[in-house]
Protein backbone atom coordinates (compact mmCIF):
# COMPACT_ATOMS: atom_id res chain seq x y z
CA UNK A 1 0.00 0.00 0.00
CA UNK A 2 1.04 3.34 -0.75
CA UNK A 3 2.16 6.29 1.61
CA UNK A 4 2.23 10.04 1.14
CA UNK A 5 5.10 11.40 3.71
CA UNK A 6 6.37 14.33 4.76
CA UNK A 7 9.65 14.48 7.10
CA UNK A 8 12.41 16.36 8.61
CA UNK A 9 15.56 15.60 7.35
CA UNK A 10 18.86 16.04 9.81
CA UNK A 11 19.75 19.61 8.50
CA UNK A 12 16.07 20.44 9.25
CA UNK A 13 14.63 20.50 5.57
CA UNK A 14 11.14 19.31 4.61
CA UNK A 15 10.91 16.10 2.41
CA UNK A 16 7.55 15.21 0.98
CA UNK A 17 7.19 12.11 -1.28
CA UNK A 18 5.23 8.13 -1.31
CA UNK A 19 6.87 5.36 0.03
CA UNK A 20 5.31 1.61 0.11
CA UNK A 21 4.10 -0.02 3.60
CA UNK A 22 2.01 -2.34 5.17
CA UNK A 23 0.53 0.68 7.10
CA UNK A 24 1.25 3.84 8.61
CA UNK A 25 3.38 2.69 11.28
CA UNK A 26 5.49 0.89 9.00
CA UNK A 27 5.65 3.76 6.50
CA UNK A 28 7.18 5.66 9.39
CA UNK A 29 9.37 3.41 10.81
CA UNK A 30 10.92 3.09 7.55
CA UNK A 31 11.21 7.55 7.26
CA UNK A 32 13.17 6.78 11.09
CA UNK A 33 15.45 4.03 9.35
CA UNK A 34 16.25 6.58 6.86
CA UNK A 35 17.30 9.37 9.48
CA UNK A 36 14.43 11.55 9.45
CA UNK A 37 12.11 12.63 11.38
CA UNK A 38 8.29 11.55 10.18
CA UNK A 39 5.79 14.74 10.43
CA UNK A 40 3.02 13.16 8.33
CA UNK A 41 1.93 10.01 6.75
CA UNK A 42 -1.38 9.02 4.91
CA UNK A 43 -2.60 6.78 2.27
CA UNK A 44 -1.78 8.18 -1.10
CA UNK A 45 -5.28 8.35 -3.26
CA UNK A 46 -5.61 6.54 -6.03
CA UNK A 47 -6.38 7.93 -9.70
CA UNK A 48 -8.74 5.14 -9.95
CA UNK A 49 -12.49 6.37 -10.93
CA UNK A 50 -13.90 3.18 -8.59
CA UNK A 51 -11.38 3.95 -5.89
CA UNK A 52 -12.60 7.74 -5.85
CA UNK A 53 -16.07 6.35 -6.22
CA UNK A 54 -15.37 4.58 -3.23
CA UNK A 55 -14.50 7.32 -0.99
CA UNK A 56 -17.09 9.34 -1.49
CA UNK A 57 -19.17 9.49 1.93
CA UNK A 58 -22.44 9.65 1.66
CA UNK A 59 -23.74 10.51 5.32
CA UNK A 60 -25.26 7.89 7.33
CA UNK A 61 -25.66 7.50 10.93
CA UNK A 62 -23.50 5.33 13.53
CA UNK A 63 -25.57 2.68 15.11
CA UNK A 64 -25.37 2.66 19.08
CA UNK A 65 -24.23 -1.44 18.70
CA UNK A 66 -21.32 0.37 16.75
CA UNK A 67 -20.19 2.43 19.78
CA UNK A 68 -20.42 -0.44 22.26
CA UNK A 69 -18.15 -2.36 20.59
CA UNK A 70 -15.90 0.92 19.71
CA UNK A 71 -15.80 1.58 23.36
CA UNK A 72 -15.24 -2.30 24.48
CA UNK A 73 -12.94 -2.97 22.10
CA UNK A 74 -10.50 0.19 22.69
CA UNK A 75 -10.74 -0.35 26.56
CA UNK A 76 -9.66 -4.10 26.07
CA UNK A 77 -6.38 -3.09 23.68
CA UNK A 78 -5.75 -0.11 26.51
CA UNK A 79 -5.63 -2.31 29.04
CA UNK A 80 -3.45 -5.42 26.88
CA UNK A 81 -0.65 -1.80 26.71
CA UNK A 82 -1.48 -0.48 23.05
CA UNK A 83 -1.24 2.86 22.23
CA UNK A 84 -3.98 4.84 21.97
CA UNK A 85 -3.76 5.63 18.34
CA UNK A 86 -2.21 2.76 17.54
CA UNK A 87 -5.78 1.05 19.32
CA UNK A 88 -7.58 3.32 17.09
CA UNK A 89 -5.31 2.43 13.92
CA UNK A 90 -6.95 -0.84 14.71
CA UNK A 91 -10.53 -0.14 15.40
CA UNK A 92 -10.15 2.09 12.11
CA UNK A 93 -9.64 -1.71 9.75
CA UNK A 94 -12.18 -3.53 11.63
CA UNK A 95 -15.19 -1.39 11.92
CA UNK A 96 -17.26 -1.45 8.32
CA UNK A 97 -19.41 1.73 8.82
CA UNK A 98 -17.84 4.11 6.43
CA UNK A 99 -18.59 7.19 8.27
CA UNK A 100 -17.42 5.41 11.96
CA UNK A 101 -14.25 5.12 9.98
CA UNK A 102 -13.71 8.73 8.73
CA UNK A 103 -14.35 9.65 12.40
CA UNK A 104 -12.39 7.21 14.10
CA UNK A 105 -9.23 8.78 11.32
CA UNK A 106 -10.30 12.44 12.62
CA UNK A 107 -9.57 11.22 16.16
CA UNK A 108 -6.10 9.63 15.11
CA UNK A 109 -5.40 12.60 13.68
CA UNK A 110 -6.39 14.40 16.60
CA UNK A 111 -3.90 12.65 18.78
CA UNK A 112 -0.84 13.10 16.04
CA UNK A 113 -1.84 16.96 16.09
CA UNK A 114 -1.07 16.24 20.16
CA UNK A 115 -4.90 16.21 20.89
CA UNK A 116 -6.48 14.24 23.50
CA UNK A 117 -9.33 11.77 22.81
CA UNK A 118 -12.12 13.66 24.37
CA UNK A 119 -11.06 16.82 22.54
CA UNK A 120 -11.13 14.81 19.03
CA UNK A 121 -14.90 13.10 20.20
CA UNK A 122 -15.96 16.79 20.88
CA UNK A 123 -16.22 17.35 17.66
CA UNK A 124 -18.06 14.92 16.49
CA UNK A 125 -21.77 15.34 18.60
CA UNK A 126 -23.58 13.48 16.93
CA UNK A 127 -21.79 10.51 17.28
CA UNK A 128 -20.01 11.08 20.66
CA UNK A 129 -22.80 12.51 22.74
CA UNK A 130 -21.65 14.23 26.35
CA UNK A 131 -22.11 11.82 28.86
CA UNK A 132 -19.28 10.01 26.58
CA UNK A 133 -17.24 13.16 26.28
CA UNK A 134 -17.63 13.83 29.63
CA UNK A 135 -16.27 10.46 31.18
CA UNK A 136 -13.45 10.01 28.81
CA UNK A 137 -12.30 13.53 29.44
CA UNK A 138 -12.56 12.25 33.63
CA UNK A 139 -10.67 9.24 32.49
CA UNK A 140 -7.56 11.03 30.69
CA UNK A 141 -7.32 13.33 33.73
CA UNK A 142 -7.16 10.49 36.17
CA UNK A 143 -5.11 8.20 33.97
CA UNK A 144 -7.68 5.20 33.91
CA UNK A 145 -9.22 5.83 30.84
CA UNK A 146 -9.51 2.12 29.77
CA UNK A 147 -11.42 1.26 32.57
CA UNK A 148 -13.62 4.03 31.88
CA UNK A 149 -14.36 3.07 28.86
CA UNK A 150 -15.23 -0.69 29.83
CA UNK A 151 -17.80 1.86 32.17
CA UNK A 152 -18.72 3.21 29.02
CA UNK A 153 -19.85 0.48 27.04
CA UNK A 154 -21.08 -0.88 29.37
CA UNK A 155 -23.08 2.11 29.80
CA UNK A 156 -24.22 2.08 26.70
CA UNK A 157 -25.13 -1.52 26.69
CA UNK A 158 -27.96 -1.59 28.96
CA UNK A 159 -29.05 1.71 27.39
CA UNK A 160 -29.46 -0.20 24.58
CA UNK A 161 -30.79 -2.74 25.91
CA UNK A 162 -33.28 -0.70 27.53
CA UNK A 163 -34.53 0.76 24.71
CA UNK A 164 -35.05 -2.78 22.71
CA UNK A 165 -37.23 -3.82 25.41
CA UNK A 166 -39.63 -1.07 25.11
CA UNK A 167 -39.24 -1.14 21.48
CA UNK A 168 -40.04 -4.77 21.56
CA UNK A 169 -42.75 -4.23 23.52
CA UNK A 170 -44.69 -1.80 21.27
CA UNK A 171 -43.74 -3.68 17.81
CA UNK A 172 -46.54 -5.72 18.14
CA UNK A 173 -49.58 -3.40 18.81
CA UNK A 174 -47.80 -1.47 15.78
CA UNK A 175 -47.53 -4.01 13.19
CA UNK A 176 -51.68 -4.77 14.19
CA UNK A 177 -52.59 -1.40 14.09
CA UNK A 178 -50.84 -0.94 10.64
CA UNK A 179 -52.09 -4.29 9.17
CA UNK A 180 -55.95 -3.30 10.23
CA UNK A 181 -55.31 -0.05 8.60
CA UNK A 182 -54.01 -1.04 5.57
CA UNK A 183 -56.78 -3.77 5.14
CA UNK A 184 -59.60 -1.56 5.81
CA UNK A 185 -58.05 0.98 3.07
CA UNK A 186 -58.65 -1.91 0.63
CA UNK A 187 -62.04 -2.73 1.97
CA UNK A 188 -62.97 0.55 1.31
CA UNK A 189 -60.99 0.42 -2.45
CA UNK A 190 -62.93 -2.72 -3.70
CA UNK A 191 -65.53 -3.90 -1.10
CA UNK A 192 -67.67 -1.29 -0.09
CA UNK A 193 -68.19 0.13 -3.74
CA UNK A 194 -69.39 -3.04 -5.13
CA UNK A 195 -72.27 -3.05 -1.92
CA UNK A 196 -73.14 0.25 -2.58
CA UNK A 197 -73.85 0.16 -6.17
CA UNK A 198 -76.04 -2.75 -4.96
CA UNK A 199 -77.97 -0.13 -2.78
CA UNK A 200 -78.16 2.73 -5.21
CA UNK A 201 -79.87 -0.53 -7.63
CA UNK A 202 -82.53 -1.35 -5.30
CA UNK A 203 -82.86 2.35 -3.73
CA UNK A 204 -83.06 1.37 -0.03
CA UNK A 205 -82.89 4.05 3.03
CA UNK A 206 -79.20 4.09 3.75
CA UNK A 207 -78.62 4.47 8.06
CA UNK A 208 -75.74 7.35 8.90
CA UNK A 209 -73.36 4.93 9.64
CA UNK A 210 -73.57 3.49 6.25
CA UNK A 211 -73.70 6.67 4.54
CA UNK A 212 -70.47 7.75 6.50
CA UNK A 213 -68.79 4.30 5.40
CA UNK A 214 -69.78 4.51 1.97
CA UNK A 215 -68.11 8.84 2.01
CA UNK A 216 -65.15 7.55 3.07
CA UNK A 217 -65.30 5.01 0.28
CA UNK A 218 -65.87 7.40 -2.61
CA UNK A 219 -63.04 9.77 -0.92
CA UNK A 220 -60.51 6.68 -1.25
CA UNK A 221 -61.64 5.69 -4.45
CA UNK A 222 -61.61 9.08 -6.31
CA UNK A 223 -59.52 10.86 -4.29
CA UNK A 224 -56.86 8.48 -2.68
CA UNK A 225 -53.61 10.82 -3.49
CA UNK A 226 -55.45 13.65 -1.88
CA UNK A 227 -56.29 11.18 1.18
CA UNK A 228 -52.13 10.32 0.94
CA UNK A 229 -51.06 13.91 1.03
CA UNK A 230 -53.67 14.48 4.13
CA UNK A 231 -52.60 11.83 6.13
CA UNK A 232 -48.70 12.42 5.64
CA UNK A 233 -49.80 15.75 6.43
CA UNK A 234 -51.22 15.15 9.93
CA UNK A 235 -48.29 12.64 10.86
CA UNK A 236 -46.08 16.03 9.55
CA UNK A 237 -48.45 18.04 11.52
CA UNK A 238 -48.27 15.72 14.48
CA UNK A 239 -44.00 15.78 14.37
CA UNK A 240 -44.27 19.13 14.25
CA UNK A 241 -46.14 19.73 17.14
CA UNK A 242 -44.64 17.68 19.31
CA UNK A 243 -41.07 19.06 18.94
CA UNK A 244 -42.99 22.83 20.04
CA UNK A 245 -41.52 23.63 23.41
CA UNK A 246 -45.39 24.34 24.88
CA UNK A 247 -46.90 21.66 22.88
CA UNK A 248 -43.95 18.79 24.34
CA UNK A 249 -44.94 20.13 27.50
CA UNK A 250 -48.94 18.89 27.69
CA UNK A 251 -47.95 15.59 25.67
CA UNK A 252 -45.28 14.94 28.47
CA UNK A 253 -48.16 15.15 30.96
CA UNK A 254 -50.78 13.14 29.19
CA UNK A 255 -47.91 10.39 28.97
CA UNK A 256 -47.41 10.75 32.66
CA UNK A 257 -51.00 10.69 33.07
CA UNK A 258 -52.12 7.12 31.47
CA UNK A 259 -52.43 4.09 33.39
CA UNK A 260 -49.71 1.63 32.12
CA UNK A 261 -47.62 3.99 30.28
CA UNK A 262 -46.68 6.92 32.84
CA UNK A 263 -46.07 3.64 35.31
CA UNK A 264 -43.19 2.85 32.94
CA UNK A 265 -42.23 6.09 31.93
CA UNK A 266 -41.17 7.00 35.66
CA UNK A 267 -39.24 3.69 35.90
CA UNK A 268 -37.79 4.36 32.31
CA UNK A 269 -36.82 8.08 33.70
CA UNK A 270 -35.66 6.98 37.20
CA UNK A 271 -33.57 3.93 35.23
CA UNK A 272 -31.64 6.66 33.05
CA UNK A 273 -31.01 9.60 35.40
CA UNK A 274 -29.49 6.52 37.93
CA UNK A 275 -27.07 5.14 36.05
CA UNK A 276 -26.25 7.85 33.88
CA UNK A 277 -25.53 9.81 37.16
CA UNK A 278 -23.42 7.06 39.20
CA UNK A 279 -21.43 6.31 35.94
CA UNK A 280 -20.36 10.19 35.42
CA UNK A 281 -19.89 10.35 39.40
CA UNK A 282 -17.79 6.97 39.58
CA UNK A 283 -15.56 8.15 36.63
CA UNK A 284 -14.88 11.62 38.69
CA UNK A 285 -17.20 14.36 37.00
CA UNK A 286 -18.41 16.75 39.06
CA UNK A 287 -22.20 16.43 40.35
CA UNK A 288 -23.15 19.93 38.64
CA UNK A 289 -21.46 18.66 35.39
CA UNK A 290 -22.94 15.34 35.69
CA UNK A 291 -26.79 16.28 36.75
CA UNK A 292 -26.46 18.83 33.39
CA UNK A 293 -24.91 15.65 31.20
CA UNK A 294 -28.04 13.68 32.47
CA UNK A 295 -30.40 16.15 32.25
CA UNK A 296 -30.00 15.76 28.09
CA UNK A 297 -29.89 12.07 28.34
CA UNK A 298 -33.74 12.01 29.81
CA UNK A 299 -36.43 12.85 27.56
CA UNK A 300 -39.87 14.23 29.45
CA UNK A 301 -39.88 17.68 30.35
CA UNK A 302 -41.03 17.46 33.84
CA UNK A 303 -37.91 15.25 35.03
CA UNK A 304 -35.56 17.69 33.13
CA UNK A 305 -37.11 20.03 35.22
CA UNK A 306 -36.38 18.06 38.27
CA UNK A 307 -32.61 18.28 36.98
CA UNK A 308 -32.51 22.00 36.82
CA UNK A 309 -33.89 22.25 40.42
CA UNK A 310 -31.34 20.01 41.45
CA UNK A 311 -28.41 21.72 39.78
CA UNK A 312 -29.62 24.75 41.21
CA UNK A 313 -29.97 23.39 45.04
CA UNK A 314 -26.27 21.71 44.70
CA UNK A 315 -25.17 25.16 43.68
CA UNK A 316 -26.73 26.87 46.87
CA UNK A 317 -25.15 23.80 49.23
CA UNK A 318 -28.33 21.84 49.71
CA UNK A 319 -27.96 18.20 49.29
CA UNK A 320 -29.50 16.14 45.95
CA UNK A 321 -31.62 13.71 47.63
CA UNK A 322 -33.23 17.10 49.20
CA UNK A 323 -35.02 17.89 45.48
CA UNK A 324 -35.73 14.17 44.58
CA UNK A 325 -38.07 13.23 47.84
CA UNK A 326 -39.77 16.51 47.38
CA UNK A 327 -40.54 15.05 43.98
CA UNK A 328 -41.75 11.60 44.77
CA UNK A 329 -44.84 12.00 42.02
CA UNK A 330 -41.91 11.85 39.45
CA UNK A 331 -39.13 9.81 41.24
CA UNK A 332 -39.77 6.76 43.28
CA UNK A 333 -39.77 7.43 47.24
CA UNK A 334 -36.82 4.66 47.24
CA UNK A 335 -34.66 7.23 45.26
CA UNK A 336 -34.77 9.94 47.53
CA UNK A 337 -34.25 8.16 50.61
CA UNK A 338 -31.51 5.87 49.27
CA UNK A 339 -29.65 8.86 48.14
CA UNK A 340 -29.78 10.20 50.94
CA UNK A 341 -28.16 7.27 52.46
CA UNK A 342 -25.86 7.09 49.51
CA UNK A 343 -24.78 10.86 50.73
CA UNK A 344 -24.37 10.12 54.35
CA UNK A 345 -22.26 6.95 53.98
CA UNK A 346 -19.81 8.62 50.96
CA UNK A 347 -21.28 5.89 48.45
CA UNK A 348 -23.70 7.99 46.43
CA UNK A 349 -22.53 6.44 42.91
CA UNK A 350 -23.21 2.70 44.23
CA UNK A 351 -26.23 3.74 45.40
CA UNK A 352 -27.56 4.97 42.49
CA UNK A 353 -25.86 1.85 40.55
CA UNK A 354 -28.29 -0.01 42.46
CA UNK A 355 -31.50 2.04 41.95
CA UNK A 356 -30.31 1.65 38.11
CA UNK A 357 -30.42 -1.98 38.51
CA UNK A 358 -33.50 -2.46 40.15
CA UNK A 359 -35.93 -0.08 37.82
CA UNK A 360 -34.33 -1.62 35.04
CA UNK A 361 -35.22 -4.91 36.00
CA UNK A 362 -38.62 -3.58 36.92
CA UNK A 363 -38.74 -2.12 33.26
CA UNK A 364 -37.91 -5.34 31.83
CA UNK A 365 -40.49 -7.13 33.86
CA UNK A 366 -43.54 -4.76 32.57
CA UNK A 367 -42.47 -4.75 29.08
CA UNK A 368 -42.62 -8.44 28.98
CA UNK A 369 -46.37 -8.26 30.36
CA UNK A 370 -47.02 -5.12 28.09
CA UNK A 371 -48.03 -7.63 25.55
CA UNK A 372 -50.49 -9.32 27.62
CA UNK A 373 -52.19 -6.49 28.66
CA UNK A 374 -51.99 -5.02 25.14
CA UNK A 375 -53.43 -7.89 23.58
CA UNK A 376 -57.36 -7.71 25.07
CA UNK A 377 -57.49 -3.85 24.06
CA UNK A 378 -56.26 -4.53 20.43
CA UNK A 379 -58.86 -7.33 20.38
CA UNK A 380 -61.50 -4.83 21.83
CA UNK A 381 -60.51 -2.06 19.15
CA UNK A 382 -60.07 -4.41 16.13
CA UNK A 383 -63.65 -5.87 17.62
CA UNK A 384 -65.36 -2.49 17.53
CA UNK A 385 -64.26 -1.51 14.41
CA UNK A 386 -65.78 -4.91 12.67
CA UNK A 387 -68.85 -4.42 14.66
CA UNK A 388 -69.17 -0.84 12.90
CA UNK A 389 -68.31 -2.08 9.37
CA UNK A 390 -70.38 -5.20 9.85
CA UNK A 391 -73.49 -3.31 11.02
CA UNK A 392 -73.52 -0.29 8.85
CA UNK A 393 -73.28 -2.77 5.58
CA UNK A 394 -75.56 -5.15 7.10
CA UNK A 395 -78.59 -3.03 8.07
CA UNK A 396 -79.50 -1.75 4.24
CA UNK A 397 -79.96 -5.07 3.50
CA UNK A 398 -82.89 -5.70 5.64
CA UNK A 399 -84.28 -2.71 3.83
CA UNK A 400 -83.55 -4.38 0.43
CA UNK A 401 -84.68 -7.98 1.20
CA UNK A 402 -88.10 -5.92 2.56
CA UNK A 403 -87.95 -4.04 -0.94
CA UNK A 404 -87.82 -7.95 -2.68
CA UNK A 405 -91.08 -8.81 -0.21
């Protein structure tokens, strides 16, 4: 493979050219055999049209299993006594998503420039979000950073596998709800028109409900771009809305609000800020820094809120577990008071380790029954809805079989 280079020679001039390697710490070791001093090396582009074709990034989006095993992987070649870049050099041939790899090369890069790696994942948002930032920057400065990025991963592993439980749980209902939608578009395509011509024949006394059926019918039928273009417009409508500061706000408390769902959205809630909280306070961040790193990691308004009161009470010398137990229709009682014990004894991050541990099993445990309980109300809804169809299609024919008499 092919190497651009530039170098310092002895009497201090600049010497650019390509050299052939293995890889780029090969192509410098060979610059050092040759008595100079390597400043740069990177792999020389090819001329090639496919090659260029090749390089060309088009966006994408790294995938959260990505990170884990970014983070795992890095903490296990840190702690077997690999360099850090030379870790990355590594991580940079074995991961397959293109645009992981053109990041992973801006943090190498970042660390030749004399960088650190929390600096280079700074950049980079999107992928490398703050709680990350935060602990690896905690890890540098205390000089375990492989260990905090085992924490990491880990981290990021039960988020993960957090949020595959609850998406798990609400697949089903969704693939239902989709499949009785679609279906009942068709009825109303090819069904209903062929019954209602049969009315309109025999000139029976159509009920409301039938008429209603038989309007939404002709809309589909003649109009069914203009009924595509509405409903993309109230699910645009709907995003919309629900990214509005005071409209997020009164969705967040009808969430809170429903039976099953607000149950699992203050376990979810009390889950995240837990271990998000003992893993920046374990790796050394400071609780102000940390409670603002987990504020952006929870989602509802209301317990961001809770988050800004506490920020603002460890700021004034009050202690944390003061703000959660005066907020026990958010958190769970057993947060606030084991906090508090967690603050007495020293051992606030273990305590919170363990409130993580026990919500999340509790999480786990109502997502698995989510599609029990789910399953009556879909049967309900799918019921009433072919109890509607049934009867408004079935009534006009009494009135035609009384026409035949």
């Amino acid at each position: 493979m092919k190497f651009k280079f530039k170098s310092q020679t002895k009497d201090g001039k600049l010497h650019e050219g390509v050299i052939d390697a293995t890889d780029k710490f090969a192509a410098a070791k060979q610059i050092r055999d040759n008595g100079e001093v390597p400043l740069m090396t990177e792999p020389a582009e090819s001329n090639n049209f496919f090659t260029k074709l090749n390089n060309i990034s088009f966006g994408g989006s790294v995938k959260l299993q990505d990170k884990i095993m970014f983070t795992k992987n890095l903490s296990g070649m840190l702690q077997a006594g690999l360099a850090l870049s030379r870790a990355l050099t590594v991580l940079t041939r074995q991961t397959k998503n293109k645009k992981f790899k053109e990041i992973i090369d801006a943090l190498v890069e970042e660390l030749n420039k004399g960088g650190t790696l929390s600096g280079g994942a700074a950049k980079f948002p999107d992928t490398f979000n703050p709680l990350f930032v935060s602990m690896v920057r905690a890890g540098e400065e205390s000089g375990n950073l492989s260990s905090t990025l085992k924490e990491i991963g880990e981290t990021l592993e039960k988020t993960y596998a957090l949020n595959k439980k609850i998406k798990s749980a609400l697949m089903y209902p969704s693939i239902i709800l989709c499949a009785i939608f679609l279906i009942g578009i068709l009825m109303m395509i090819y069904v209903v028109p062929t019954l209602t011509a049969t009315f309109k024949d025999t000139g029976a006394t159509l009920p409301s409900s039938t008429q209603f059926v038989i309007w939404i019918s002709d809309t589909l039928k003649n109009h069914i771009l203009l009924f595509a273009i509405g409903v993309a417009g109230i699910v645009s409508l709907f995003i919309g809305a629900s990214k509005l500061k005071a409209t997020k706000h009164y969705m967040d408390l009808i969430l809170l609000k429903m039976p099953l769902l607000g149950t699992m959205i203050n376990e979810v809630n009390t889950a995240r800020t837990a271990r998000t909280l003992s893993s920046l306070l374990s790796s050394g961040v400071p609780i102000s820094r940390g409670l603002a790193i987990t504020k952006e990691v929870l989602q509802n308004e209301f317990y961001k809120k809770v988050i800004d009161d506490a920020i603002v009470a460890i700021e004034k010398g009050q202690t944390l577990s003061q703000i959660f137990k005066a907020n026990t229709n958010l958190y769970p009682v057993m947060m606030g008071e084991m906090m508090e014990v967690g603050e007495e004894t020293g051992n606030l991050s273990k305590m919170l380790f363990d409130i993580a541990v026990f919500y999340e099993g509790e999480v786990d445990a109502k997502t698995k029954d989510l599609s029990t309980i789910i399953e009556p109300v879909l049967m309900v809804f799918i019921g009433g809805a072919v109890g509607f169809f049934a009867v408004s299609m079935i009534s006009p024919m009494y009135s035609v079989m009384d026409t035949i008499k």
